[in-house]
Each structure stands twice: as structure tokens, then as C-alpha cells.
Protein backbone atom coordinates (compact mmCIF):
# COMPACT_ATOMS: atom_id res chain seq x y z
CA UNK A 1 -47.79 5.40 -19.59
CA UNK A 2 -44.19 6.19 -18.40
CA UNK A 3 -41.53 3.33 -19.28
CA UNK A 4 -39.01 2.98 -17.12
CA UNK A 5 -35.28 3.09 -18.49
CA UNK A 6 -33.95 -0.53 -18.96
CA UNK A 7 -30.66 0.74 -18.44
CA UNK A 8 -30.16 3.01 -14.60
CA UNK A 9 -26.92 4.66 -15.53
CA UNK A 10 -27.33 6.13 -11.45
CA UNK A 11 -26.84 3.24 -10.22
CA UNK A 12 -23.66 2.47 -12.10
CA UNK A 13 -22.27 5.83 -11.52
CA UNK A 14 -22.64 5.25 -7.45
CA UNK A 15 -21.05 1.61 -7.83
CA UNK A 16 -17.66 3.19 -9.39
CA UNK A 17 -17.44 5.92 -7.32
CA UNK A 18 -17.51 3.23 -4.60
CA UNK A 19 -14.91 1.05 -5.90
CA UNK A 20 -13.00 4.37 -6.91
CA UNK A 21 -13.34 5.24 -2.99
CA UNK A 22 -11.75 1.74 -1.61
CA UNK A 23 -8.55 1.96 0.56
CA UNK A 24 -5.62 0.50 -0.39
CA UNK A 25 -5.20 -3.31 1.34
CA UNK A 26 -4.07 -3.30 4.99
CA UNK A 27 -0.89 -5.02 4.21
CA UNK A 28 -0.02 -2.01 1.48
CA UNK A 29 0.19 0.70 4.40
CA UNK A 30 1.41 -1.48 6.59
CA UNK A 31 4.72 -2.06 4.40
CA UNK A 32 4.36 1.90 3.65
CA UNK A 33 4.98 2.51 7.32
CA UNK A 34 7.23 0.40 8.43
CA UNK A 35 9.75 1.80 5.06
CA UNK A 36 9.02 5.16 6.28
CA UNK A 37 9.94 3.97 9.79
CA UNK A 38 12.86 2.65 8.93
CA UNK A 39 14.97 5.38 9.82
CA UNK A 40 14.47 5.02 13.37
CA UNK A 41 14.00 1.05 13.90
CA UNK A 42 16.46 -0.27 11.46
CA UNK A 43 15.18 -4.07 11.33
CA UNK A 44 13.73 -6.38 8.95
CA UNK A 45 13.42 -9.28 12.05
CA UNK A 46 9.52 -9.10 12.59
CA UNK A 47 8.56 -8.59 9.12
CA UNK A 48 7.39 -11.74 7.14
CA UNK A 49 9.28 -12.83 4.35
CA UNK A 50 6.97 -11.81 1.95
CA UNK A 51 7.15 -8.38 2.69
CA UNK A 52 10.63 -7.80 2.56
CA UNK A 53 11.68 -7.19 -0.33
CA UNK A 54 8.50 -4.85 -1.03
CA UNK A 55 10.20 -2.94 2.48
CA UNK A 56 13.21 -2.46 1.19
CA UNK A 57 12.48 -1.31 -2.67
CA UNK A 58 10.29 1.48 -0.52
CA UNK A 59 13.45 2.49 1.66
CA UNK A 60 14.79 6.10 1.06
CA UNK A 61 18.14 6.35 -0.76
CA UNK A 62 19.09 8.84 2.06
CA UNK A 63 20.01 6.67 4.71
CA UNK A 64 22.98 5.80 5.91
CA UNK A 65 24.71 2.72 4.44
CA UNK A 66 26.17 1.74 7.91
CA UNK A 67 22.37 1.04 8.74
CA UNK A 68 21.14 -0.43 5.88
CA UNK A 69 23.50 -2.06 4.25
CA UNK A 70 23.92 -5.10 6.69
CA UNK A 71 20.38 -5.96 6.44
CA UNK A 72 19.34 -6.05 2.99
CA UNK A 73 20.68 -8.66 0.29
């Protein structure tokens, strides 16, 4: 008679490495690529509010003041 584990360590293994393999939430990139876009549409007008200041910590110390300065607080 063969007794089946109580314990299916497979199983387990295959639900991690799902979770391991989720992307990172829509709005994440979304505020990803609109910092690394900054460069060449300097606005913050059509972002919401919420995201702003997550924008702005991601925006490259390289650019020119002139730009940025006049839109961030």
C-alpha cells in the first residue's frame, strides 16, 4: 500500500515561482516611463496627483534646471 505524502512540496514550489514571476503593477511602469520621458515632454499637467511626486523622485539629476526646475516643488 503506497501512502501518499500529506505534504506536496511540488505544488508549493510552482505557486512561488508564480508569485516570483508577477509583473510589477501597471501604475509602477507607467510612472517609470513617463520619468524616463521626461526629457523630451517636460510636464507634470496630465499626471494625477498621486503620482507626482513618485515622477519626480525618479527624474535624472542630468537635466537641465531651466526645464525642471519650474515644475517641481
Amino acid at each position: 500500500m503506497v501512502v501518499a505524502p500529506a505534504f506536496d512540496v511540488d505544488s508549493l514550489y510552482e505557486e512561488h515561482a508564480l508569485r516570483a514571476k508577477n509583473a510589477p503593477p501597471l501604475s509602477d511602469l507607467c510612472v517609470a516611463v513617463l520619468a524616463d520621458s521626461f526629457a523630451s515632454r517636460p510636464t507634470l499637467r496630465s499626471i494625477p496627483t498621486r503620482f507626482i511626486s513618485r515622477v519626480t523622485a525618479l527624474l535624472p539629476t542630468s537635466l537641465p534646471l531651466d526645464v525642471t526646475a519650474p515644475l517641481i516643488d
